[in-house]
C-alpha atoms as a PDB file:
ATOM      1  CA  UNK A   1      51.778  65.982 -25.636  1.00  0.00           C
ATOM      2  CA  UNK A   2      54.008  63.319 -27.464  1.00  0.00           C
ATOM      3  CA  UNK A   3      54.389  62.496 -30.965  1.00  0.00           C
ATOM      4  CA  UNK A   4      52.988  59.430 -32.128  1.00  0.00           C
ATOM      5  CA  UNK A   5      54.238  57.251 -34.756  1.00  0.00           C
ATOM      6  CA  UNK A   6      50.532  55.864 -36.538  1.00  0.00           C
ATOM      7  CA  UNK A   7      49.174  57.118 -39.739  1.00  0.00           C
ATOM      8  CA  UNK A   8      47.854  60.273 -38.875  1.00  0.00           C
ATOM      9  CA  UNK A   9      44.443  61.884 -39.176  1.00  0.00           C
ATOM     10  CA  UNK A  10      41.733  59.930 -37.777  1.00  0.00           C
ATOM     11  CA  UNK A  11      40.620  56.317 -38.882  1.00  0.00           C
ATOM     12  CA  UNK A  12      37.298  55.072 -40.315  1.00  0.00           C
ATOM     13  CA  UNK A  13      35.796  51.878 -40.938  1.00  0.00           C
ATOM     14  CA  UNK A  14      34.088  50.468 -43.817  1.00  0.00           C
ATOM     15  CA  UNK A  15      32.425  47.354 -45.218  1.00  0.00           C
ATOM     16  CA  UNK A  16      34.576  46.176 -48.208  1.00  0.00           C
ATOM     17  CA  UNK A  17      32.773  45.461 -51.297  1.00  0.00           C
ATOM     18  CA  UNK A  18      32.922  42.007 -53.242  1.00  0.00           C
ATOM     19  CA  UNK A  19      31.192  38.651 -52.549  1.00  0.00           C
ATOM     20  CA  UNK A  20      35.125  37.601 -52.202  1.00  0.00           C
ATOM     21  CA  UNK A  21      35.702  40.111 -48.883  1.00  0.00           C
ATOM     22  CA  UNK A  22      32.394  38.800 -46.837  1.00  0.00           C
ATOM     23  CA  UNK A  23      32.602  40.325 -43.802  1.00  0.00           C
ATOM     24  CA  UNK A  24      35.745  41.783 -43.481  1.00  0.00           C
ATOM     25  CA  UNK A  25      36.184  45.813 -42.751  1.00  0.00           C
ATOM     26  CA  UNK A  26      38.789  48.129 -43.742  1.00  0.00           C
ATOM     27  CA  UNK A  27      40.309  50.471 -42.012  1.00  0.00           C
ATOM     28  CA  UNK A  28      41.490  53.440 -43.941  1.00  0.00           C
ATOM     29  CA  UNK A  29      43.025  56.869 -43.194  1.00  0.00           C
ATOM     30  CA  UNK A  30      40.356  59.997 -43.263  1.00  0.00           C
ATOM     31  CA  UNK A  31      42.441  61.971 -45.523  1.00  0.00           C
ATOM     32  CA  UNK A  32      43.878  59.947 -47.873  1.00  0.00           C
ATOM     33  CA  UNK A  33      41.459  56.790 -48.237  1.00  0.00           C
ATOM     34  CA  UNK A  34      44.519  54.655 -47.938  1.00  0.00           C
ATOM     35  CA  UNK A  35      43.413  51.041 -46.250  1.00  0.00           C
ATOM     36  CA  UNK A  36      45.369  50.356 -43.010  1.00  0.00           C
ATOM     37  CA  UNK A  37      44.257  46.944 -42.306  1.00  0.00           C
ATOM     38  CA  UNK A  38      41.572  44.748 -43.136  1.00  0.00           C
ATOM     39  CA  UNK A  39      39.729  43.664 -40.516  1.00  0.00           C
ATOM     40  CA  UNK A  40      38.116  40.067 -40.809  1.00  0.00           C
ATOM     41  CA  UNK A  41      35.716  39.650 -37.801  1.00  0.00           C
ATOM     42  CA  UNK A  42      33.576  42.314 -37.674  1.00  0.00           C
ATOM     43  CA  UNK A  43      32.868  45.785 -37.367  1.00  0.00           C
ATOM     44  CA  UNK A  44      32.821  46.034 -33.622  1.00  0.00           C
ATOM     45  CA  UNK A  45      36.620  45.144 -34.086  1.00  0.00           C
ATOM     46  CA  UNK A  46      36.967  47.833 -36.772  1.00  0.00           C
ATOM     47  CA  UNK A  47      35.562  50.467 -35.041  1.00  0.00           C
ATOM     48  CA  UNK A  48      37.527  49.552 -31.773  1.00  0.00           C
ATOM     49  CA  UNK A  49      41.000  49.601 -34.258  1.00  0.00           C
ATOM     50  CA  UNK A  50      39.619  52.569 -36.124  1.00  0.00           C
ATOM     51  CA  UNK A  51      39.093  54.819 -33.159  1.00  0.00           C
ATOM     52  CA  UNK A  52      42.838  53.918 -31.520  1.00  0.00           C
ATOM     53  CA  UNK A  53      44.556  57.027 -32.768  1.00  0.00           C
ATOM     54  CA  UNK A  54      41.815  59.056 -30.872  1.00  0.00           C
ATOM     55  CA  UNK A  55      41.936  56.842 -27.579  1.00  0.00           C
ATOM     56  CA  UNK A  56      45.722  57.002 -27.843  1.00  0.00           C
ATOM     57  CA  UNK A  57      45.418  60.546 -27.863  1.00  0.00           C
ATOM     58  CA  UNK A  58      42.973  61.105 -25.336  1.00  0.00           C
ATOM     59  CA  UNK A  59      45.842  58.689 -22.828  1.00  0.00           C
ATOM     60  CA  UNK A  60      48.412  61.357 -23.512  1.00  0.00           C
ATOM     61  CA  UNK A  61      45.636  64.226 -22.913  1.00  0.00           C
ATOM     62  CA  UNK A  62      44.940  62.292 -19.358  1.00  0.00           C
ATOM     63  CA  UNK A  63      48.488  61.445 -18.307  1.00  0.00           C
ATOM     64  CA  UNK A  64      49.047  65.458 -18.693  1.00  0.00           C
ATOM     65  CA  UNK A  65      46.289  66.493 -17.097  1.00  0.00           C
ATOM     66  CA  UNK A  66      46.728  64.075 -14.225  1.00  0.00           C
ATOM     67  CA  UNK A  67      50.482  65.232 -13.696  1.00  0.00           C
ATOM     68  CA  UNK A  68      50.727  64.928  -9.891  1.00  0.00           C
ATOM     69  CA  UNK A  69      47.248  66.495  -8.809  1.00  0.00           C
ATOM     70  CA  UNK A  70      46.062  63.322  -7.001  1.00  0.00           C
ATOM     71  CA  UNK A  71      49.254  62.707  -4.559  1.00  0.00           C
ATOM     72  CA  UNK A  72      48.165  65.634  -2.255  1.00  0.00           C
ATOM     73  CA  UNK A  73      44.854  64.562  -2.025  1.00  0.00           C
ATOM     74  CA  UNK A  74      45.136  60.749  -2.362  1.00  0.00           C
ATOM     75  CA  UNK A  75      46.686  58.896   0.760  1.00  0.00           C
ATOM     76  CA  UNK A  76      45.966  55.473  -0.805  1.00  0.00           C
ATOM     77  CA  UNK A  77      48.699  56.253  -3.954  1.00  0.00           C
ATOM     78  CA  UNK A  78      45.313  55.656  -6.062  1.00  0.00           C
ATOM     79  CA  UNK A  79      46.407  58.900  -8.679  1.00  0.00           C
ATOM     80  CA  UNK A  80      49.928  57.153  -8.711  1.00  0.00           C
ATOM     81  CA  UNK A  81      47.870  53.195  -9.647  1.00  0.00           C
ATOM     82  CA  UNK A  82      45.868  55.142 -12.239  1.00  0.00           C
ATOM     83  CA  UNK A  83      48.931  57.193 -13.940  1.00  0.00           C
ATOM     84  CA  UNK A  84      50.242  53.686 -14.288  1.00  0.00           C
ATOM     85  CA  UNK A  85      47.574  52.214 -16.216  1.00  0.00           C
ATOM     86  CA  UNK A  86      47.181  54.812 -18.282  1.00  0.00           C
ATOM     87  CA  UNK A  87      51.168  54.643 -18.928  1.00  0.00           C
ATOM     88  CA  UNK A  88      50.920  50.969 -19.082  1.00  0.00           C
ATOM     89  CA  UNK A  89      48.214  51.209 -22.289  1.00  0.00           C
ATOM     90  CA  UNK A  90      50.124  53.826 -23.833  1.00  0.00           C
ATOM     91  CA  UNK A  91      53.280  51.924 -23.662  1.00  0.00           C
ATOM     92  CA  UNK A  92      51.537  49.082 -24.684  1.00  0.00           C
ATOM     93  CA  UNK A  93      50.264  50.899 -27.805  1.00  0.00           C
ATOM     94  CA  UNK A  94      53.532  52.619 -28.715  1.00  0.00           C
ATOM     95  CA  UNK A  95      56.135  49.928 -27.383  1.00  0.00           C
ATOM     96  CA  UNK A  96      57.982  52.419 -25.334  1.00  0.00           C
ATOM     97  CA  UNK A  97      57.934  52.792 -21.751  1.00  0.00           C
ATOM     98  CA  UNK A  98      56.258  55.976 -20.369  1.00  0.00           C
ATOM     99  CA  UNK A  99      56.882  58.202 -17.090  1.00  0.00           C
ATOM    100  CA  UNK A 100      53.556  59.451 -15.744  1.00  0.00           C
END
């Protein structure tokens, strides 16, 4: 498992208050309440944004679990395209390149 570099705990969304913040969502930290971003187009966005800490998680949990079990098995190098995607999102999220 690798280290990420995100505000940690797990994110939440929420409807800001005020006739002035219509429609935008904030995204805020579970323990501390602290607003990460504000979200302006709706909550489907800010629930998306608000679970990527757990998804980015879950991408490390995979690429481990995947290690090399498909090669054996797989003539097509299908576990190899699939180790790349999920490398590909995770680099993509972190902006580092990752070996699956």
């Amino acid at each position: 498992m690798t280290t990420t570099q995100h505000t940690p705990a797990r994110w939440y969304a929420s409807e800001t208050a005020g006739h002035e913040t219509h429609g935008q969502t904030a995204i805020a930290n579970e323990i501390t309440g602290k607003t990460i971003a504000i979200v302006y187009d709706g909550k489907k966005h800010a629930r998306l944004i608000a679970a990527a800490p757990q998804m980015l998680d879950a991408l490390f949990t995979a690429l481990d679990a995947i290690g090399d079990t498909y090669e054996a098995r797989d003539n097509d190098s299908q576990g190899e395209m699939i180790r790349d995607i999920i490398a590909g999102a995770i680099a993509a999220a972190t902006g580092k390149e990752v070996q699956g």
